[in-house]
Protein backbone atom coordinates (compact mmCIF):
# COMPACT_ATOMS: atom_id res chain seq x y z
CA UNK A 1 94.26 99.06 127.66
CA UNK A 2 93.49 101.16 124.65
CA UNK A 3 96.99 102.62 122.72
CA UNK A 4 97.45 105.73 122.97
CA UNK A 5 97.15 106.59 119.30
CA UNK A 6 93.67 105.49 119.42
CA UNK A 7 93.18 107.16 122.74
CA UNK A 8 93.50 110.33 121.52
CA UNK A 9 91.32 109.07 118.29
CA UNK A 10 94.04 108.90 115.71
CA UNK A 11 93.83 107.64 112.61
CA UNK A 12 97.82 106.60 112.87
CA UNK A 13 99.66 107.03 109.03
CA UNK A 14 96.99 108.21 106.97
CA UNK A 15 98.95 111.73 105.07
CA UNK A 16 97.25 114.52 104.98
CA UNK A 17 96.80 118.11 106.14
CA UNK A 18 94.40 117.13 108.70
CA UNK A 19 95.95 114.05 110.03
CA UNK A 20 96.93 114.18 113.72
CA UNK A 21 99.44 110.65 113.28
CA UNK A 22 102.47 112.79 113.13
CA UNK A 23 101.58 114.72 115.95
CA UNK A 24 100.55 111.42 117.74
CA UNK A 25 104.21 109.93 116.62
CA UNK A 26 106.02 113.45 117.62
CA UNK A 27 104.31 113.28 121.06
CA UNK A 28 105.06 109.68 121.81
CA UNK A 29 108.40 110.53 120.91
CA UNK A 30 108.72 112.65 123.03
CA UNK A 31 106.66 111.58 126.14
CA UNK A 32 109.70 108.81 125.52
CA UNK A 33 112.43 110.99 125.71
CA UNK A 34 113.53 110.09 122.76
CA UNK A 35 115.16 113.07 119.69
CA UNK A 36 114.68 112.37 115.97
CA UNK A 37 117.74 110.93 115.68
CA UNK A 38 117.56 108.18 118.78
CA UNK A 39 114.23 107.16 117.17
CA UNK A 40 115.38 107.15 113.36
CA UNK A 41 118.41 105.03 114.63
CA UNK A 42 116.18 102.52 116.58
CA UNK A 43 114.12 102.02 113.38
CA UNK A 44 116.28 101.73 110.67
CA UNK A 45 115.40 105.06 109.11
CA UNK A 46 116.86 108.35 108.94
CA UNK A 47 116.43 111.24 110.67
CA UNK A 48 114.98 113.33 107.74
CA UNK A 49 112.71 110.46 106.49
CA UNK A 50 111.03 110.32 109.94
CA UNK A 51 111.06 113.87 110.27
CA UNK A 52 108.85 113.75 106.99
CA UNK A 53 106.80 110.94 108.48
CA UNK A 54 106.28 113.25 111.78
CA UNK A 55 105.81 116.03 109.58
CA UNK A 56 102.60 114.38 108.00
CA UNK A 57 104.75 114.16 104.31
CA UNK A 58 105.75 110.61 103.91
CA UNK A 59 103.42 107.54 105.08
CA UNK A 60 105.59 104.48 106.22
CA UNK A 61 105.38 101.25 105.35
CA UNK A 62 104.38 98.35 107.18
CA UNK A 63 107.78 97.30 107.88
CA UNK A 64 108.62 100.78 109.48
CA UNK A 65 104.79 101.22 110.88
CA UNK A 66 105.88 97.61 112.92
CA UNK A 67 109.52 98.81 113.92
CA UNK A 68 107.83 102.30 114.80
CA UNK A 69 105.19 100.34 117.60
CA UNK A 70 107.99 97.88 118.91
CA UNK A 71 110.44 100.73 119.74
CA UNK A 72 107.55 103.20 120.78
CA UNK A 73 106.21 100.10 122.80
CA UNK A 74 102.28 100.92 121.11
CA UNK A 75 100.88 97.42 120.64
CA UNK A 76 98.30 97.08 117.74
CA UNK A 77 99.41 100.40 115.40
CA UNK A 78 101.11 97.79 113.18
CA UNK A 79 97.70 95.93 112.32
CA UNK A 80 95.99 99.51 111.60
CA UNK A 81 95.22 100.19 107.36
């Protein structure tokens, strides 16, 4: 079963005006149930950092990019570039 970052043909955490990964995160989120906050928490970041990261501002790093796929339950986004 394909994630559903690459799905929907996502490039996930490459910044950018024309990247769709914060959208992609945002939706997940969401489809989730889960606010800004509930996620940031989960992570280990906060709120306004992932805000930038959904906002396409900030890339994470590999140890958020991991922490981002185990709570969001998205196998294989932490092996992407």
């Amino acid at each position: 079963m394909q994630d559903a970052g690459v799905a929907a043909g996502v490039n996930l955490f490459i910044p950018g005006p024309q990247s769709t990964d914060a959208e992609a995160l945002a939706g997940l989120r969401e489809k989730q149930g889960l606010g800004q906050q509930e996620l940031a928490r989960a992570v280990g970041i906060s709120p306004a950092y992932l805000a930038m990261i959904e906002a396409g501002e900030r890339q994470p790093d590999d140890a958020i990019r991991r922490a981002l796929a185990r709570v969001l339950q998205v196998p294989g986004w932490e092996a992407l570039p």
